[in-house]
Protein backbone atom coordinates (compact mmCIF):
# COMPACT_ATOMS: atom_id res chain seq x y z
CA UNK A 1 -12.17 5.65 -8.83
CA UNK A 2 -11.72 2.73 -11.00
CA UNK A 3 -9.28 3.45 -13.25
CA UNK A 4 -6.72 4.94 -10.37
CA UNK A 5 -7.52 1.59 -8.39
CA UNK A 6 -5.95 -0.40 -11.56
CA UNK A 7 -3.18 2.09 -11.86
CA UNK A 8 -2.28 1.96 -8.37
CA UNK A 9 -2.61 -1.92 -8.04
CA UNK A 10 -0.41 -2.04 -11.00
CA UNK A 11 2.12 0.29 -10.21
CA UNK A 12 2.39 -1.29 -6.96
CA UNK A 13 2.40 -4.65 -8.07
CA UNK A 14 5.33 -3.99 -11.52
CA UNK A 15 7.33 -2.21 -8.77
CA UNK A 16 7.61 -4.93 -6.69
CA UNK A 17 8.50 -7.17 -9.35
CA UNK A 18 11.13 -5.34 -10.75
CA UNK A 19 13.34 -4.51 -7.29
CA UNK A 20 12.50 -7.45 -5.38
CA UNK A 21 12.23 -9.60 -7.99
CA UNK A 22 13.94 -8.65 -10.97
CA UNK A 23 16.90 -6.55 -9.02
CA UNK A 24 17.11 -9.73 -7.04
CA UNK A 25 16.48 -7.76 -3.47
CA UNK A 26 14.94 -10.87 -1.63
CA UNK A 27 18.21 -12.29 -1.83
CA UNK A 28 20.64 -9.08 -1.77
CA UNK A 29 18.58 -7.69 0.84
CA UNK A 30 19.69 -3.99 0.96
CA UNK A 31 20.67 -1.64 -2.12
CA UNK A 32 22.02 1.96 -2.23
CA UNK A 33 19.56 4.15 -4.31
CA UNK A 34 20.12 7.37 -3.26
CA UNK A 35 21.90 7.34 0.01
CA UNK A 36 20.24 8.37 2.87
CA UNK A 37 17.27 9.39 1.11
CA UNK A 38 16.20 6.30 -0.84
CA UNK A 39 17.47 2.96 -0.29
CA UNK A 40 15.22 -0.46 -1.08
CA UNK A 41 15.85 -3.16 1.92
CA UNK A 42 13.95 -5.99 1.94
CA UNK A 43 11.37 -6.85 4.08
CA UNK A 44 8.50 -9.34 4.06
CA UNK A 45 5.72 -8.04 6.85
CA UNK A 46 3.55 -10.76 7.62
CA UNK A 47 1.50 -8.30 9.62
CA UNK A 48 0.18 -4.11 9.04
CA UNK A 49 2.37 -1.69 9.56
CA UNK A 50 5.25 -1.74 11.49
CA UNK A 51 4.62 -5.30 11.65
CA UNK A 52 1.88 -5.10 14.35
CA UNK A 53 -0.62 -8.21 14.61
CA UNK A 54 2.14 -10.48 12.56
CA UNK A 55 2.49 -13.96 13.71
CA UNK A 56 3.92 -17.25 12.61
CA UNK A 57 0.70 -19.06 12.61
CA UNK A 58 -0.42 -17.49 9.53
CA UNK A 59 -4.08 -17.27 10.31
CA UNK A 60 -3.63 -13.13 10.40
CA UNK A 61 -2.75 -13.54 6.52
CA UNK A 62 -6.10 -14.50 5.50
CA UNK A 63 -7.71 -11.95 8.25
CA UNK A 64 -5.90 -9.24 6.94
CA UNK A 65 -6.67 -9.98 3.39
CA UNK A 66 -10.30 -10.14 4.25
CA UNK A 67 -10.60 -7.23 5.73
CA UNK A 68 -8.71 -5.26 3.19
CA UNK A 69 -11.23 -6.55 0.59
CA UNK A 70 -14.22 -5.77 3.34
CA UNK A 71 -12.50 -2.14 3.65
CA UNK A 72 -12.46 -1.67 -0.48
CA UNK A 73 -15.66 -2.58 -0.69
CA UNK A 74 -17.08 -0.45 2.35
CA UNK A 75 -15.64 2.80 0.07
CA UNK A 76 -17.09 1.63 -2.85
CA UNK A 77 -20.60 1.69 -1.59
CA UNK A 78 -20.28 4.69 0.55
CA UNK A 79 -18.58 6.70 -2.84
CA UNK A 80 -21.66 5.13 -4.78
CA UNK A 81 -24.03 6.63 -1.80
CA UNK A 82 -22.48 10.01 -0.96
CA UNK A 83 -20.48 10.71 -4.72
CA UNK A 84 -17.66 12.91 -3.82
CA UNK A 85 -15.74 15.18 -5.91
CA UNK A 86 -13.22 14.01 -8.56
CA UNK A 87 -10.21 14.22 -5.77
CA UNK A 88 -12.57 12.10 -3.72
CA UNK A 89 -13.25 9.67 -6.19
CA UNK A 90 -8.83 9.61 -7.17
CA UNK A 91 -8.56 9.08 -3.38
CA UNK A 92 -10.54 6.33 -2.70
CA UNK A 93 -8.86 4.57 -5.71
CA UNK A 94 -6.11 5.26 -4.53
CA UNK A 95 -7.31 3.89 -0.79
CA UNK A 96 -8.34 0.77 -2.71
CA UNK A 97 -5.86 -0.09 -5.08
CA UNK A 98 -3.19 -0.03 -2.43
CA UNK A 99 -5.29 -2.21 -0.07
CA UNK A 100 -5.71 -5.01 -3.13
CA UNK A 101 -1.88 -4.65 -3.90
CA UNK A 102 -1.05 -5.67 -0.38
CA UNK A 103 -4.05 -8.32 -0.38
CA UNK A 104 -2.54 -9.60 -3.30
CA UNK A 105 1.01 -10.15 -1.79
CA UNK A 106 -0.49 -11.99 1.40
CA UNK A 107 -2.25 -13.93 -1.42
CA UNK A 108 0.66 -15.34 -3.21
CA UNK A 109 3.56 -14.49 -1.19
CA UNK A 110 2.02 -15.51 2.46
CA UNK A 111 3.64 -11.20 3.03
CA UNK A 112 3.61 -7.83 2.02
CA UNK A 113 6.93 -7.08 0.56
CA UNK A 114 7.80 -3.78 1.58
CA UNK A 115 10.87 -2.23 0.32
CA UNK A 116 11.35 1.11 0.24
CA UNK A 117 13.50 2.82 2.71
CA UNK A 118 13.82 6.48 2.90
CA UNK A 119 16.25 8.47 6.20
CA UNK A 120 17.27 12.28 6.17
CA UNK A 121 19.30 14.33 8.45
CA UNK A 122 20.66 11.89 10.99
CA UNK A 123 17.79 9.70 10.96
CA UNK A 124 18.10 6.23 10.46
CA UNK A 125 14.24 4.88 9.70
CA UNK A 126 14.53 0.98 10.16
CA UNK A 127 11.37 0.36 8.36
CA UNK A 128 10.67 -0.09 4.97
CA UNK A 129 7.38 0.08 2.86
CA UNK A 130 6.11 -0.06 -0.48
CA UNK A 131 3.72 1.33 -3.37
CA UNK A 132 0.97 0.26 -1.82
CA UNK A 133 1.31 2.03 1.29
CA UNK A 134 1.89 5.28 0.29
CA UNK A 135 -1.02 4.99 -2.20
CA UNK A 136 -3.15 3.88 1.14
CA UNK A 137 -1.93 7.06 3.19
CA UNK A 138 -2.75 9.26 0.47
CA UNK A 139 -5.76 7.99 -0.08
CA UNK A 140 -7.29 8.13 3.57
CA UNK A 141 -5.66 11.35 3.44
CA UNK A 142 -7.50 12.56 0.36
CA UNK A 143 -10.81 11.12 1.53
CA UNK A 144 -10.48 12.83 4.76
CA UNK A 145 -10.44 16.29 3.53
CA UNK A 146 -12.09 15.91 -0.22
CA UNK A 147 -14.87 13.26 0.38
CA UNK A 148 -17.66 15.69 0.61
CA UNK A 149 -20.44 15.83 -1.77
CA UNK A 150 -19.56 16.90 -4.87
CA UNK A 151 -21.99 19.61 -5.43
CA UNK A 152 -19.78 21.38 -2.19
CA UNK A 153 -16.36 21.01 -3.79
């Protein structure tokens, strides 16, 4: 669980360095990776996803950080109670290191900074998202079906 927490977190985190930072998206603001299917346009989401509960006030920044680190450490004591099996264990890192990697953007940036951009057949997605996300969708997903005991696995 540990190690794909750091993996995650840092995968998340070098990613977002090198396109927003590096590739200089935060001032470009959209870039042509592998049109439709992969473009990176910038977006800084001061809220969750979709940009629900954002505001200008800021005061969601440090409520969503919070409760990302309340979340991690929720699945950290219930892996320690109920051990799952290895897939369970991967997941839940990978649940955790994607909530820290956003944490960590509200942190220092005052956003998430989402970026990834993906359309197919006609569809035009307007949102973006990162690393971190995916990581957190997997990993709910993965806990969902593989966070049984491990004996049962």
């Amino acid at each position: 669980m540990l190690i794909s927490a750091v993996l995650v977190f840092l995968v998340d985190q070098a990613s977002k360095v090198l396109v927003v930072f590096y590739l200089d998206l935060e001032t470009i603001g959209h870039m042509d990776v592998f049109p439709p299917f992969l473009n990176f346009s910038m977006a800084w989401n001061y809220g969750v996803n979709f940009g629900l509960f954002s505001s200008s006030d800021g005061v969601q920044r440090w409520i969503l950080t919070g409760f990302a680190v309340f979340v991690s450490t929720a699945i950290v004591i219930w892996m320690q109670r109920e051990p799952p099996s290895r897939v369970g264990h991967i997941s839940a890192g990978f649940l955790i290191g994607g909530a820290l990697g956003n944490a960590f953007d509200r942190v220092v940036y005052g956003a998430v900074a989402d970026f990834l951009n993906m359309s197919c057949c006609g569809f035009d997605n307007p949102y973006a998202f990162n690393v971190a996300d995916i990581a957190i969708f997997s990993g709910a997903i993965g806990l969902a079906f593989f966070s049984s005991p491990k004996d049962s696995v």
